[in-house]
N, C-alpha and C. Protein backbone atom coordinates (compact mmCIF):
# COMPACT_ATOMS: atom_id res chain seq x y z
N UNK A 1 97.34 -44.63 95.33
CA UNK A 1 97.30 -45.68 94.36
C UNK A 1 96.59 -46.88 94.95
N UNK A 2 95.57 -47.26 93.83
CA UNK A 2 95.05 -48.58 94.63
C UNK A 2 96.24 -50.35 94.26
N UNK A 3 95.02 -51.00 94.87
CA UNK A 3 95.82 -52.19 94.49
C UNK A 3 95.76 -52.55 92.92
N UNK A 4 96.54 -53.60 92.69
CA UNK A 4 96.62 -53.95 90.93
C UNK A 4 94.79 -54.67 91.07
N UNK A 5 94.18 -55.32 92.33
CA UNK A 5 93.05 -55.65 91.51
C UNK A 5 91.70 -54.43 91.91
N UNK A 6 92.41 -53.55 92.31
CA UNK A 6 91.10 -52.06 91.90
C UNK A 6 91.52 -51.62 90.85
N UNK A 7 92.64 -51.74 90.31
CA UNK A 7 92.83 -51.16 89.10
C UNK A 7 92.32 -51.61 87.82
N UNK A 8 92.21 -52.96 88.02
CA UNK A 8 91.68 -53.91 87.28
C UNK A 8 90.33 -54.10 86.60
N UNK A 9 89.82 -53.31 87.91
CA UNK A 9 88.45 -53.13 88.25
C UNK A 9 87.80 -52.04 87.70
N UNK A 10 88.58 -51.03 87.56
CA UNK A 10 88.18 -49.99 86.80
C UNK A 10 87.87 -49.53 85.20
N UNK A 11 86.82 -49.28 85.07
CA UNK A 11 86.36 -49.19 83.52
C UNK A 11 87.44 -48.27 82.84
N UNK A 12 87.45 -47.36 83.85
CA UNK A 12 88.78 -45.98 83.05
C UNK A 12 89.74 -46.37 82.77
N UNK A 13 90.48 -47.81 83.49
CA UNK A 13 91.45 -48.41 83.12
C UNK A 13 91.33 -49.58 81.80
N UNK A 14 90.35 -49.88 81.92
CA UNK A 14 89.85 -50.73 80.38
C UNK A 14 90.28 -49.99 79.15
N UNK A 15 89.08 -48.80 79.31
CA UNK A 15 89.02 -47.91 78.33
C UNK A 15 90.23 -47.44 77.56
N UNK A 16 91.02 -47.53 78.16
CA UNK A 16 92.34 -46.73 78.46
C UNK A 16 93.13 -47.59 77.61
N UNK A 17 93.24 -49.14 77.52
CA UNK A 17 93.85 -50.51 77.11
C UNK A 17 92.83 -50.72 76.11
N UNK A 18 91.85 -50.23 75.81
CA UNK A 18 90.97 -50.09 74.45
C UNK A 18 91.63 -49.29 73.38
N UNK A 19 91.78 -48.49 74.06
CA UNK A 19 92.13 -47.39 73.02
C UNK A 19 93.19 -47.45 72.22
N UNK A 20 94.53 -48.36 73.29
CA UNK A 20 95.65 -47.85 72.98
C UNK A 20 96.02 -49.44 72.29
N UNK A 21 94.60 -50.15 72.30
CA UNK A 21 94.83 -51.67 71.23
C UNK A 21 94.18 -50.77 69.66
N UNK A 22 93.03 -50.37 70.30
CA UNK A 22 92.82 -49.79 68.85
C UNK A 22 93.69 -49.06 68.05
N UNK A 23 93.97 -48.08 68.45
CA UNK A 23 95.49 -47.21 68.33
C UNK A 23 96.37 -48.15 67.14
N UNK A 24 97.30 -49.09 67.75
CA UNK A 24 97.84 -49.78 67.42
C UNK A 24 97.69 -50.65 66.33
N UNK A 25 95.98 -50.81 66.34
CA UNK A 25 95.23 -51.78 64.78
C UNK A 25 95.66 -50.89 63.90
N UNK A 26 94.49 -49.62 64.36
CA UNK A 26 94.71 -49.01 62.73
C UNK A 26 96.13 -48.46 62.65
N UNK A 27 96.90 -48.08 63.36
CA UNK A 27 98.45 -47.92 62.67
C UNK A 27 98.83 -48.51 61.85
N UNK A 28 98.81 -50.11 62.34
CA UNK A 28 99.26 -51.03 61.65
C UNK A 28 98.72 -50.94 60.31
N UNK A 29 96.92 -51.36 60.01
CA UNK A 29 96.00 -51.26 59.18
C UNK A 29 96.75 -50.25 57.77
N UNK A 30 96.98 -48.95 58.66
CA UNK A 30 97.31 -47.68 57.63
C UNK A 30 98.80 -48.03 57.06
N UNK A 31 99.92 -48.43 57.64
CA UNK A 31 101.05 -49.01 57.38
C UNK A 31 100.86 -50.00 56.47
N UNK A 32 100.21 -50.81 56.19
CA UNK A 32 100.28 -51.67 55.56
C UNK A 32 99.18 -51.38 54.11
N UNK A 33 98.60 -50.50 54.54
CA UNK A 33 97.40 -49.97 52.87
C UNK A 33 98.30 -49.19 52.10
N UNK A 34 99.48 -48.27 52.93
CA UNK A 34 100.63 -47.36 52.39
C UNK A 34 101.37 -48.13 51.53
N UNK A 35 102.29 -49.30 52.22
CA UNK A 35 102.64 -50.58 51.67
C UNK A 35 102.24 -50.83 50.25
N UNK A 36 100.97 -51.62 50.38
CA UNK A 36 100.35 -51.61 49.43
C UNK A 36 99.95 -50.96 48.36
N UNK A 37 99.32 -50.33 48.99
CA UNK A 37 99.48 -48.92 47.71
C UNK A 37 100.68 -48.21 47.03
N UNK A 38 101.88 -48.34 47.96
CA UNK A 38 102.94 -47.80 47.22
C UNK A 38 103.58 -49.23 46.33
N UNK A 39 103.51 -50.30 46.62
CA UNK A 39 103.87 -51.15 45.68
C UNK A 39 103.23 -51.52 44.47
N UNK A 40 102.27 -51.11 44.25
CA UNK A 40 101.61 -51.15 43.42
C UNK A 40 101.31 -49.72 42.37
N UNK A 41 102.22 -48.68 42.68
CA UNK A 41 102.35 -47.53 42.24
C UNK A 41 103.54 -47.92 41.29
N UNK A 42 104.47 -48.55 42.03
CA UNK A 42 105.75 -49.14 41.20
C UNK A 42 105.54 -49.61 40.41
N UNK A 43 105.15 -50.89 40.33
CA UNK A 43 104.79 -51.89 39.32
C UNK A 43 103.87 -51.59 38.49
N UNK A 44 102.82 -50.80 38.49
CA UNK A 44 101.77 -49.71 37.65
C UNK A 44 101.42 -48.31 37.67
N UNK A 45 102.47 -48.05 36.55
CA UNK A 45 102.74 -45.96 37.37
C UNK A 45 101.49 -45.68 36.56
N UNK A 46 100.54 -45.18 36.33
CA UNK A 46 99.40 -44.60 35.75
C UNK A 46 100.23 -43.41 34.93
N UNK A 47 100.86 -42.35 35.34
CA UNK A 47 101.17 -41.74 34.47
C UNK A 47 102.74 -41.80 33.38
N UNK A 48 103.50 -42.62 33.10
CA UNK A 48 104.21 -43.89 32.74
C UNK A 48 104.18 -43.49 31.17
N UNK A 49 102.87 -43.27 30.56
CA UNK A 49 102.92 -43.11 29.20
C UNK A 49 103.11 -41.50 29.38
N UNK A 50 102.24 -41.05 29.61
CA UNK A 50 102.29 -39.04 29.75
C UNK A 50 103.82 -39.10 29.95
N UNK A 51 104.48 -39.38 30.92
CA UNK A 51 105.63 -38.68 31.05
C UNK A 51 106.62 -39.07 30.20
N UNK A 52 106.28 -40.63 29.45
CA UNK A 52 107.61 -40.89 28.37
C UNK A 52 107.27 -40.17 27.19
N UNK A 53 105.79 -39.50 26.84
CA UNK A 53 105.83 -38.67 25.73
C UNK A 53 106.65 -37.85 25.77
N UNK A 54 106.57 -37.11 27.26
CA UNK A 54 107.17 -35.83 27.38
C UNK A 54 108.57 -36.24 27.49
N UNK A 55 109.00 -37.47 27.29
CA UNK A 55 110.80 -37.05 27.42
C UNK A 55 111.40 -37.42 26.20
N UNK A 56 110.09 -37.40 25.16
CA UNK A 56 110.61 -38.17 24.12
C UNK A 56 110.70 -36.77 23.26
N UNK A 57 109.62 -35.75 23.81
CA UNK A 57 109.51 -34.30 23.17
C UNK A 57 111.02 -33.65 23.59
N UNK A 58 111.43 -33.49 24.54
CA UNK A 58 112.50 -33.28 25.79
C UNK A 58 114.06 -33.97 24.56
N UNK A 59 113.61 -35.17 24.18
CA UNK A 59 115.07 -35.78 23.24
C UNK A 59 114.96 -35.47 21.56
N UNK A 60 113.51 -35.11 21.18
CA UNK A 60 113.51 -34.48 19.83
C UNK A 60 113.81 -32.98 20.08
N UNK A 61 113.89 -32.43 21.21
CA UNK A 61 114.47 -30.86 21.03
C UNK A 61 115.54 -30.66 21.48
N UNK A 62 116.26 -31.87 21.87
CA UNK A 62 117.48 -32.20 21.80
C UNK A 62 118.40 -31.59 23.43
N UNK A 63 117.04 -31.68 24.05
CA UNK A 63 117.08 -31.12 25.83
C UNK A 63 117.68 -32.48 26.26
N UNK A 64 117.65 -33.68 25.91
CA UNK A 64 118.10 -34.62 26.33
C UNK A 64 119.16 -35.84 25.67
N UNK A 65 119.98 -36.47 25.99
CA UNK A 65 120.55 -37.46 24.94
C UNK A 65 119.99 -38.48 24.44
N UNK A 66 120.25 -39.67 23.68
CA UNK A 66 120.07 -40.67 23.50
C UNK A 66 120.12 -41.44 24.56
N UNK A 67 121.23 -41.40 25.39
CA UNK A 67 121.36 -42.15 26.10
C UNK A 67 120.29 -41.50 27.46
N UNK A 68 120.30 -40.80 27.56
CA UNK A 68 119.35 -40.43 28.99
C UNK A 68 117.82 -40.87 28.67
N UNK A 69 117.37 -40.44 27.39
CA UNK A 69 115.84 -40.78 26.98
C UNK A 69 115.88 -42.60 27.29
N UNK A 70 117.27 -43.37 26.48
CA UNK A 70 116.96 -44.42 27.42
C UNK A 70 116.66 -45.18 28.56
N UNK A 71 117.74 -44.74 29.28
CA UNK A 71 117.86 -44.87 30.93
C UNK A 71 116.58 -44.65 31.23
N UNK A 72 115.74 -43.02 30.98
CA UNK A 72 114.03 -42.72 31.47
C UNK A 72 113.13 -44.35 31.16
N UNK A 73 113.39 -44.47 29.92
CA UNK A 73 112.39 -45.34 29.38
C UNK A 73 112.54 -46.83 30.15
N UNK A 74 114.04 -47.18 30.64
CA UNK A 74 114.07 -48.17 30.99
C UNK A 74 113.65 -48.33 33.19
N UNK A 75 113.48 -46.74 33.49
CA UNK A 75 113.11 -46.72 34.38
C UNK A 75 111.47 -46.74 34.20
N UNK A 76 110.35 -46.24 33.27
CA UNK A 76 109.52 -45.68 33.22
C UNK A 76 108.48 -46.94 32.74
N UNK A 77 109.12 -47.62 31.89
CA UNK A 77 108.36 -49.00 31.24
C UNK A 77 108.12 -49.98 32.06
N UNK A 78 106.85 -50.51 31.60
CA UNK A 78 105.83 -51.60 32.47
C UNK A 78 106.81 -52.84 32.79
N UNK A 79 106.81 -53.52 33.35
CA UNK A 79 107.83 -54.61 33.56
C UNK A 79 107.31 -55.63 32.34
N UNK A 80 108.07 -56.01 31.96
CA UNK A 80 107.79 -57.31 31.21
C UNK A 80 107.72 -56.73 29.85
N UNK A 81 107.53 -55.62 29.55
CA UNK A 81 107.18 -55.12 27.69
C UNK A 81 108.29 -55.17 27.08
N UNK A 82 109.28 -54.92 27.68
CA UNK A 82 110.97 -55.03 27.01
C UNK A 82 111.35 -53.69 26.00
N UNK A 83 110.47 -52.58 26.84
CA UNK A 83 110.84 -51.00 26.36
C UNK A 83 111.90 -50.80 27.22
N UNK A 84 112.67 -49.86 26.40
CA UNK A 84 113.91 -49.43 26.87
C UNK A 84 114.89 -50.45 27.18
N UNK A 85 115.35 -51.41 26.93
CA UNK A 85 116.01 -52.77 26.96
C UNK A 85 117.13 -52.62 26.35
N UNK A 86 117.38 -51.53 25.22
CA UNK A 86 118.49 -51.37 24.28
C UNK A 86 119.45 -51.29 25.40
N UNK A 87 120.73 -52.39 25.27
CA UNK A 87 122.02 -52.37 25.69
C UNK A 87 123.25 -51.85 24.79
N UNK A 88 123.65 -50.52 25.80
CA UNK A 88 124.36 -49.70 25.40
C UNK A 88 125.85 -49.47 25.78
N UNK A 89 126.16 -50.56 26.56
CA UNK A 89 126.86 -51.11 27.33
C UNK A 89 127.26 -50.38 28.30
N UNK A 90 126.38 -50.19 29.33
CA UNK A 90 126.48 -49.06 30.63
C UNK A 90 125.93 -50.65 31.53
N UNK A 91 126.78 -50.34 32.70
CA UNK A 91 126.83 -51.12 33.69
C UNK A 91 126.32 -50.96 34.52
């Protein structure tokens, strides 16, 4: 083993503290686009309408209740439109 300032000295040892900063960016980078992207999946589901058709087909064939087609809708609706809002007095 050399001393801490040959080590210092060495490119292989740079390289080495390059990598493992870069490493660390894009982790972060990718953690945080996931983040992002998954919060924004919430707050704007793209498929949101498709699937409340289908549970509305699902409560006209009587596969589902009244009360469950609600609960979907009040999970499934855009924030702020005030679908699925009917209080049914479930807590």
């Amino acid at each position: 083993m050399g001393s801490a300032a040959e080590i210092l000295r060495d490119p292989a040892f740079w390289l080495g503290v390059l990598a493992l900063v870069l490493a660390l960016v894009l982790g972060y980078g990718a953690i945080a686009w996931v983040r992002g992207w998954s919060a924004a999946m919430r707050t704007h589901p793209a498929a949101s309408g498709r699937d409340l058709e289908h549970y509305r087909r699902l409560r006209e064939q009587g596969e589902l209740s009244e009360q469950e087609f609600e609960q979907i809708t009040r999970l499934l609706a855009p924030p702020g439109t005030g679908a699925g809002t009917k209080d049914e007095g479930n807590a």
